[in-house]
Protein backbone atom coordinates (compact mmCIF):
# COMPACT_ATOMS: atom_id res chain seq x y z
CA UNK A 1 -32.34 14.74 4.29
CA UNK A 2 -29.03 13.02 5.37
CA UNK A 3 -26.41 15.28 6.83
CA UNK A 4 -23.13 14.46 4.25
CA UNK A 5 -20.73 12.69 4.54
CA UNK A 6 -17.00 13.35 4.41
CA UNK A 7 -14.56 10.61 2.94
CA UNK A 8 -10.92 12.51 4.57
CA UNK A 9 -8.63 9.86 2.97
CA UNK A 10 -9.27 7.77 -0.57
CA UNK A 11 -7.81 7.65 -3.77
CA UNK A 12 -9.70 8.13 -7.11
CA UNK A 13 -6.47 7.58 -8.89
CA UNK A 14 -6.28 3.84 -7.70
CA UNK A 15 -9.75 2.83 -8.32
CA UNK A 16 -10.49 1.33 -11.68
CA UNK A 17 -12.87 4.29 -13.07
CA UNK A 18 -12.60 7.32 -11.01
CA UNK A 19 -14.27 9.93 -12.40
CA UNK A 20 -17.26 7.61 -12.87
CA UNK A 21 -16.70 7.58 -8.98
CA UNK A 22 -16.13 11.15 -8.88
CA UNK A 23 -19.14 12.00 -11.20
CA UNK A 24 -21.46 9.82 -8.37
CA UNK A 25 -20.03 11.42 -5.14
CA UNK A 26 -21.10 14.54 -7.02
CA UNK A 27 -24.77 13.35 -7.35
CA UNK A 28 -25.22 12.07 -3.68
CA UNK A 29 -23.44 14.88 -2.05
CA UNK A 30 -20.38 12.78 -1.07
CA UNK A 31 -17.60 14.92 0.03
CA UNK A 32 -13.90 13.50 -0.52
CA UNK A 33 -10.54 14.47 0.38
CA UNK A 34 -8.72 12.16 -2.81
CA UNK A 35 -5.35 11.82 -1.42
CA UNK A 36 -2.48 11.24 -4.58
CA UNK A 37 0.24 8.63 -3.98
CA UNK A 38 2.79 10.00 -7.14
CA UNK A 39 3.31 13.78 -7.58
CA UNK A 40 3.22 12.74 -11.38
CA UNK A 41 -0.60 11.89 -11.33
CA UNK A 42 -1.80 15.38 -9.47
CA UNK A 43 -2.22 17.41 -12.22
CA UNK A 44 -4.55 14.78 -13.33
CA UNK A 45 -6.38 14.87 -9.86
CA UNK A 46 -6.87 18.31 -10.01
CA UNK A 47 -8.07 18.55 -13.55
CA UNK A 48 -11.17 15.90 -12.07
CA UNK A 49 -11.87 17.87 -9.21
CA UNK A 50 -12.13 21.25 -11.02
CA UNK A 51 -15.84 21.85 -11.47
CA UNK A 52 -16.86 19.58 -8.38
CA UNK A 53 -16.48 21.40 -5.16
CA UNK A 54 -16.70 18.12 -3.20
CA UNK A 55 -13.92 16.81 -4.10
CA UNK A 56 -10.52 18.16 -2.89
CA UNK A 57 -7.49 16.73 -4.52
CA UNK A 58 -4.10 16.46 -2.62
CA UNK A 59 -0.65 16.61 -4.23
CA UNK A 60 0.99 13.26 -2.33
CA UNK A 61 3.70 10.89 -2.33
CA UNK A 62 3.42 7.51 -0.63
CA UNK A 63 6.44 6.30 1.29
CA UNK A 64 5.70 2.74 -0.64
CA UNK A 65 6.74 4.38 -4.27
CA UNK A 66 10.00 5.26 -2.91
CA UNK A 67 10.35 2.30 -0.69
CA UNK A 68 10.08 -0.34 -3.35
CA UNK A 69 11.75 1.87 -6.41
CA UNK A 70 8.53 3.49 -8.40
CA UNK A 71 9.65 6.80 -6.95
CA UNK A 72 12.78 8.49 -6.01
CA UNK A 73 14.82 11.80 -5.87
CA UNK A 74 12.80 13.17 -9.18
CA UNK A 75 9.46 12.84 -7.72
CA UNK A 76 10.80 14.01 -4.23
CA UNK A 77 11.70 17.28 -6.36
CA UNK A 78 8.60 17.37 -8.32
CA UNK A 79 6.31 16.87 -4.82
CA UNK A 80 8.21 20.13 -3.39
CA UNK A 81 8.02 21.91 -6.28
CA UNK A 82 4.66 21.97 -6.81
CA UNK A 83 3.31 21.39 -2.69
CA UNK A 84 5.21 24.73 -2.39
CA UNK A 85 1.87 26.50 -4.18
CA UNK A 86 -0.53 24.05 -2.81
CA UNK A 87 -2.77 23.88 0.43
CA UNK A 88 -3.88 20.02 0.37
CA UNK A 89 -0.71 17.62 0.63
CA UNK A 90 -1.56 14.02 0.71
CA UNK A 91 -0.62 11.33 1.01
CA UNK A 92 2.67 11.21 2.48
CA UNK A 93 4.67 10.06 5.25
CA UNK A 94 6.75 7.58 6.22
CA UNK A 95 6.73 3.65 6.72
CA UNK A 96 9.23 1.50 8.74
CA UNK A 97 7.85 -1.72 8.28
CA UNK A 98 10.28 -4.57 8.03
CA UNK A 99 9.65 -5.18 4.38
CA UNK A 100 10.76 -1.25 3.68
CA UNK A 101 13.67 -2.10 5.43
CA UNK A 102 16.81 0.13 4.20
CA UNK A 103 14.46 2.55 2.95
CA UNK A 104 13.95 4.81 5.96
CA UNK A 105 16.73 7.56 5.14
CA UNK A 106 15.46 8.20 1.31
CA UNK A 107 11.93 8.30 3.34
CA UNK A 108 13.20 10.81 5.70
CA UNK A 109 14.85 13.09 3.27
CA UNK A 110 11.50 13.59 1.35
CA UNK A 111 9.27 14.17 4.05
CA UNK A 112 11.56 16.60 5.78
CA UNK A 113 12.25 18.21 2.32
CA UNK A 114 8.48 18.38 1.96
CA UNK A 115 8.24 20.14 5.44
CA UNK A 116 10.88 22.65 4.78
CA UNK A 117 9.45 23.56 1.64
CA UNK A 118 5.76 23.90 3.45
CA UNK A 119 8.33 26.24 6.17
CA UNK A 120 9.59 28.38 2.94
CA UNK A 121 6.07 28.78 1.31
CA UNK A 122 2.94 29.41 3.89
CA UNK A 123 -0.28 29.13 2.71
CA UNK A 124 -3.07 29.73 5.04
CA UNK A 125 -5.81 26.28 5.54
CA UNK A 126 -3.18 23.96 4.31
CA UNK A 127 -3.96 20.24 5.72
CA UNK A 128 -0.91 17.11 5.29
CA UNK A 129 -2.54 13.53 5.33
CA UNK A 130 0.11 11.55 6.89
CA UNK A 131 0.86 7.66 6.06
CA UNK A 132 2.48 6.75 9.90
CA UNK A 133 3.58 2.94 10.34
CA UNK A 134 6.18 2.53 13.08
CA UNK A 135 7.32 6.10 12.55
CA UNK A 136 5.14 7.99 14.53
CA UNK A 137 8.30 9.60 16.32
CA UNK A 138 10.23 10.41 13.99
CA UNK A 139 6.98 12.04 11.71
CA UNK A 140 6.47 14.30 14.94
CA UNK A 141 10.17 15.04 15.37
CA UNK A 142 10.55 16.34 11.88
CA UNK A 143 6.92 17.87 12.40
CA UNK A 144 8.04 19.79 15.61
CA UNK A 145 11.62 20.29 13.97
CA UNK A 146 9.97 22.68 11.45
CA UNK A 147 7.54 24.31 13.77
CA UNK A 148 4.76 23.08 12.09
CA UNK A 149 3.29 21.60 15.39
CA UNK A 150 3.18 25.00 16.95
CA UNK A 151 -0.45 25.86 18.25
CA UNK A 152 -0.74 29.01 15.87
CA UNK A 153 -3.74 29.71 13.16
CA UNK A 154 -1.19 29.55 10.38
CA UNK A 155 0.22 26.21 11.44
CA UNK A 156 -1.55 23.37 8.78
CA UNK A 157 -4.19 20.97 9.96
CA UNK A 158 -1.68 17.52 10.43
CA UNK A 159 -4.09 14.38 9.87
CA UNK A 160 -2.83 11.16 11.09
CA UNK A 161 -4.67 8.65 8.68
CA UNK A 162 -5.40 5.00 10.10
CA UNK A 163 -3.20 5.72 13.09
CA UNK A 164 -1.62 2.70 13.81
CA UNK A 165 1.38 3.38 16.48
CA UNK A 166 1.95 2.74 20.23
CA UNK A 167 0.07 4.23 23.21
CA UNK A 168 2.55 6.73 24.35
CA UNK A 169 2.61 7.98 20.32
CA UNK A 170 -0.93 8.09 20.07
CA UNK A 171 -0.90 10.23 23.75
CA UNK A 172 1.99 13.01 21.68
CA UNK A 173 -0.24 13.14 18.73
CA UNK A 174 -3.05 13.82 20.07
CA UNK A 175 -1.92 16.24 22.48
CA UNK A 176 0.22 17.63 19.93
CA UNK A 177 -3.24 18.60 18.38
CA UNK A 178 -3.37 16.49 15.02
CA UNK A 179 -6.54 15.19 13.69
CA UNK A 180 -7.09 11.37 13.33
CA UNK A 181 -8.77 10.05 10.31
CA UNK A 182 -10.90 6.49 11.48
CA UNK A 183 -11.87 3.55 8.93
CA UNK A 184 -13.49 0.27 9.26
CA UNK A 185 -10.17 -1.49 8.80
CA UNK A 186 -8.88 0.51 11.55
CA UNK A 187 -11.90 -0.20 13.70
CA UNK A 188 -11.30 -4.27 13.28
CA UNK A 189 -8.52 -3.95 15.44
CA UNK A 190 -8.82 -3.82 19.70
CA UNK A 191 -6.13 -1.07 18.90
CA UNK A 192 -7.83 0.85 16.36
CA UNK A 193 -11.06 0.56 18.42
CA UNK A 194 -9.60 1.87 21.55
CA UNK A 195 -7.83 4.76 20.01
CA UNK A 196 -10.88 5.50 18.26
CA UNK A 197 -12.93 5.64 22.00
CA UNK A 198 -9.96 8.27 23.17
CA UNK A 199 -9.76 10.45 20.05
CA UNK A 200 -11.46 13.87 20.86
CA UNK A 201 -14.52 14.56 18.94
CA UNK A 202 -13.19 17.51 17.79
CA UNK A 203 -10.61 15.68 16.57
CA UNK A 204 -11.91 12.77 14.45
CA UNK A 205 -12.81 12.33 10.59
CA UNK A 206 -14.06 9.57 8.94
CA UNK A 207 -12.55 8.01 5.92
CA UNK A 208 -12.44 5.08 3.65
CA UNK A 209 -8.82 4.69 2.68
CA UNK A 210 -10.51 3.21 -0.81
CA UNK A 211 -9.91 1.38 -2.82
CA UNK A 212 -8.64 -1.76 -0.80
CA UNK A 213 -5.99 -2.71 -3.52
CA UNK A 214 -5.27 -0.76 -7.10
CA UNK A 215 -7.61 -0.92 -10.04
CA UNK A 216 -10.58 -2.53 -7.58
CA UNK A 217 -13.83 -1.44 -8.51
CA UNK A 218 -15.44 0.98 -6.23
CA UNK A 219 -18.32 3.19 -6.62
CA UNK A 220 -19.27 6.30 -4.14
CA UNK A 221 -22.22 4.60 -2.63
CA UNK A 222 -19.80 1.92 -0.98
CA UNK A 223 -17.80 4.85 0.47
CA UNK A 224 -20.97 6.05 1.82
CA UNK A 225 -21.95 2.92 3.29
CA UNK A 226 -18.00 2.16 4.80
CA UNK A 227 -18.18 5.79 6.25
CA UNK A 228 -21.65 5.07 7.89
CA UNK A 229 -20.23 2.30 9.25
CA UNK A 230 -17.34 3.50 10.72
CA UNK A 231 -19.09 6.53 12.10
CA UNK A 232 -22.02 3.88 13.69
CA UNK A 233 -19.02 2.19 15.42
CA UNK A 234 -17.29 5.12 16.58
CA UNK A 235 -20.64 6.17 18.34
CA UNK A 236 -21.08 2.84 20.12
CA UNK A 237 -17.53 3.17 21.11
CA UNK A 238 -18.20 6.24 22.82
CA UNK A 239 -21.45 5.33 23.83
CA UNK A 240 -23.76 8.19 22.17
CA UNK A 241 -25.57 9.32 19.30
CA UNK A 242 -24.63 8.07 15.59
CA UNK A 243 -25.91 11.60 14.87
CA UNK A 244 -23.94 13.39 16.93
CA UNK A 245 -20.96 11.75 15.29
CA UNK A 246 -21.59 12.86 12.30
CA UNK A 247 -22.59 16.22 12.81
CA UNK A 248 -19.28 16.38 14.38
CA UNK A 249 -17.26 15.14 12.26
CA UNK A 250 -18.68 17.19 9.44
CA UNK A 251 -17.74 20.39 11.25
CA UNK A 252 -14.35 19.16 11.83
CA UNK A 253 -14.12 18.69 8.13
CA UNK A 254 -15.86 22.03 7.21
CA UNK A 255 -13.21 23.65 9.99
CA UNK A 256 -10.33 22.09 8.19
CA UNK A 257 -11.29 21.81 4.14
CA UNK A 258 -13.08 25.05 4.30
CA UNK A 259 -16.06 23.75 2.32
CA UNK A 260 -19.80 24.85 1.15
């Protein structure tokens, strides 16, 4: 039998029939962190992965809804209200591209709002999928501002998802000891490639960051065959077994998500 697979980053929510996709990951064993983009769609999320323990759904919100308007000072609430009783937050983060430009303080404000309210409420195994694009800084400042960088058992599991920033910021995160989520996209880059050769083992997930744009179709057998991809790469990059990869990997994932 095939050791499974864990997807650490995707989003049911975007993908034209999710729990069609939910209801196959299910059947092949596919194990998926579904990462939520607006607070106002969680309770959905959770409702689809009640009854499925592979899937793990993550109360998010993506620095793109409040850069271009969908979201703003109501959702910020609603995120802290309710990621103040949860352990998975995802996806969040913040995004200085040029096209968000103007955007960065409201960006700022939620994500160190989020971070004080994780600071006021503990949970034990909580994990934060982080959305870092020219940012990776100022995500580690705030981080670090709120002691939740601090090498302690309580501090959360801080996953930087298709890490994308300088050398230097890649050297602070991963000393800093986050985790670094790897896709295919990722891996088409001479960047993403060599970050992927210097990420520890025991810090590396796989995921898919599906679907490629809202509404696409996707189905959990292409998130199996993206992830097997990714994790055949990875190996070559690092020049050993596939296997050991993803025997890895799937520790690191257990470790973290605290699965069967």
């Amino acid at each position: 039998m095939e050791p499974r697979l864990f997807d650490a980053h995707c989003h049911l929510g975007l993908m034209a029939h999710p729990d069609a996709v939910a209801d196959e990951a299910t059947a092949l064993g596919l194990i998926l962190f579904d990462c939520g983009v607006d607070p106002h769609d969680f309770a959905r999320a959770k409702k689809r992965a009640c009854g499925r323990s592979n899937i793990f759904a993550g109360i998010g919100l993506h620095p793109w809804w409040l850069a271009d308007g969908r979201c703003g000072n109501a959702e910020i609430n609603l995120l802290c209200e309710v990621a103040a009783q949860e352990r998975l937050i995802g996806e969040v983060g913040l995004d200085f591209s040029a096209r968000f430009a103007g955007s960065e303080p409201l960006q700022v404000q939620a994500f160190d709002r989020l971070c004080d309210t994780l600071v006021q409420h503990p949970l034990a195994g909580r994990v934060i999928s982080i959305h870092v694009v020219r940012s990776t800084g100022t995500v580690l400042d705030v981080l670090g501002s709120h002691e939740l960088l601090a090498p302690s058992p309580d501090s959360p599991a801080i996953i930087f998802h298709w890490f994308s920033g300088t050398s230097n910021e890649f050297v602070r995160a991963r000393n800093a000891g986050c985790y670094f989520s790897v896709n295919e996209r990722m891996l088409a880059t001479k960047r993403g490639r060599e970050y992927a050769r210097q990420i520890p083992l025991d810090r590396l997930l796989l995921e898919t960051d599906a679907p490629a744009e809202p509404q696409a179709d996707a189905s959990a057998r292409q998130l199996i065959t993206s992830l097997k991809s990714a994790s055949l790469h990875i190996a070559e990059l690092k020049n050993c077994a596939e296997e050991s990869v993803e025997s890895t990997v799937l520790g690191n994932s257990h470790s973290i998500f605290d699965f069967n």
